[in-house]
Protein backbone atom coordinates (compact mmCIF):
# COMPACT_ATOMS: atom_id res chain seq x y z
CA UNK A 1 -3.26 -25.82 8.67
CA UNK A 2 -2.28 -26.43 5.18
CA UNK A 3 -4.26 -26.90 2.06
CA UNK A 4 -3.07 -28.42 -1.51
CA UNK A 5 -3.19 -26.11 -4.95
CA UNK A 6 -3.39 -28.45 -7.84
CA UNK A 7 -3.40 -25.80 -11.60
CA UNK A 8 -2.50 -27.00 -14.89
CA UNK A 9 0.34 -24.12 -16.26
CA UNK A 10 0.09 -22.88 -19.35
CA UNK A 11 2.32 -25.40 -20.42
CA UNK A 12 0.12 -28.33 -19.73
CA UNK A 13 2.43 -29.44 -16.65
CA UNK A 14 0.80 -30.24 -13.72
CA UNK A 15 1.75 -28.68 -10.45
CA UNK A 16 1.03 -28.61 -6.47
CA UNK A 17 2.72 -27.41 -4.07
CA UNK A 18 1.04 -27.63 -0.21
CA UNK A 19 0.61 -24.10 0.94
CA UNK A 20 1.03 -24.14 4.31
CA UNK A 21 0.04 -21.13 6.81
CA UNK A 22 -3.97 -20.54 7.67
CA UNK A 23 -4.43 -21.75 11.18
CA UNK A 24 -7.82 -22.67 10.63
CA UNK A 25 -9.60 -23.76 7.42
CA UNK A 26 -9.09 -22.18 3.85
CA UNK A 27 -13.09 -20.90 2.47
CA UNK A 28 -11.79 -19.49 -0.36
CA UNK A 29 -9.17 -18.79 -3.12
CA UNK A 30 -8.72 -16.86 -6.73
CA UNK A 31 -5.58 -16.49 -9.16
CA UNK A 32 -4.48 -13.15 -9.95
CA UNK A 33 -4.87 -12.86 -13.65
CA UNK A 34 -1.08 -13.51 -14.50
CA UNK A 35 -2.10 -16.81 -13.17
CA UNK A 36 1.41 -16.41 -11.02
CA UNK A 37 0.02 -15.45 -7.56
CA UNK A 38 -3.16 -16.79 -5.53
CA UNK A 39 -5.02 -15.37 -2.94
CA UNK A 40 -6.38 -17.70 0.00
CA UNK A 41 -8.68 -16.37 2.59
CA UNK A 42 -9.90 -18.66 5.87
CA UNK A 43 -11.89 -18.90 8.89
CA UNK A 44 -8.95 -17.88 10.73
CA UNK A 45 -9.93 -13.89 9.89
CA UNK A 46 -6.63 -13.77 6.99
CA UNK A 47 -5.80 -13.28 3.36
CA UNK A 48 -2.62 -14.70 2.18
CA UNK A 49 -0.91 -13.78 -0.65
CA UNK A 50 1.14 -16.52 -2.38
CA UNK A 51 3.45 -17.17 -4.91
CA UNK A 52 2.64 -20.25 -7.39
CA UNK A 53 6.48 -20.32 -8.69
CA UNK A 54 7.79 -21.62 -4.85
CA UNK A 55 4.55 -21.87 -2.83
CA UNK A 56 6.13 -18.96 -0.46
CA UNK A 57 3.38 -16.41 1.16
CA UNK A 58 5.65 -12.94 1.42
CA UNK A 59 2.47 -11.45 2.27
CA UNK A 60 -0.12 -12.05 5.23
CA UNK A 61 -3.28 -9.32 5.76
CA UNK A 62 -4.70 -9.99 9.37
CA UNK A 63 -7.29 -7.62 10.68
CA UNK A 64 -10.84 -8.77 9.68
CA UNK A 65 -13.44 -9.17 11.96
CA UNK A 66 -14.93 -12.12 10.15
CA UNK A 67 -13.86 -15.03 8.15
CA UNK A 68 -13.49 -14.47 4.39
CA UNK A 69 -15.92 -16.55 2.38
CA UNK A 70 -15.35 -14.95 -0.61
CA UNK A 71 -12.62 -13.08 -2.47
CA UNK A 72 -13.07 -10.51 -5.68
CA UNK A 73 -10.44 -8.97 -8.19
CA UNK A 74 -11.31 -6.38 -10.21
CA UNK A 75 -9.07 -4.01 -12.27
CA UNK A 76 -9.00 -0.43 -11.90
CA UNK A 77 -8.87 2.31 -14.86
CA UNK A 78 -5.02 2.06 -14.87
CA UNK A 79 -5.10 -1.86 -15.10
CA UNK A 80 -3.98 -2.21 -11.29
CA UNK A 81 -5.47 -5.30 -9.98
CA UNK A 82 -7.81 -4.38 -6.79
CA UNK A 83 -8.88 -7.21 -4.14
């Protein structure tokens, strides 16, 4: 299952890249605040962790019992970004 990221860099280029990876359908996604990494969460019970430069994911979270429908980031007292 693959879905398409479409952003508009801070350049004013327009990029997408086909992130391909979720098994089942993508419910939801957010860009980290650097605006250089976006989190996708699906039906198929994972978050993926991607990189907007290359469209690679070096990071996959399996383990939830549910689908994700929603994602949050929030910044802790030391500026750490938390999902």
């Amino acid at each position: 299952m693959s879905f398409f990221l479409s952003y508009t860099s801070i350049f004013l280029c327009f990029e997408q890249h086909e992130l391909e990876g979720h098994i089942s359908d993508v419910t939801t996604c957010r860009f980290f605040p650097s605006g250089q990494v976006v989190l996708s969460g699906g039906a198929d019970l994972r978050l993926k962790i991607w990189s907007i430069e290359d469209g690679s994911c070096p990071v996959t979270l399996k383990g939830h019992t549910a689908g994700l429908t929603s994602l949050q980031l929030d910044l802790d007292s030391l500026g750490n970004t938390l999902i």
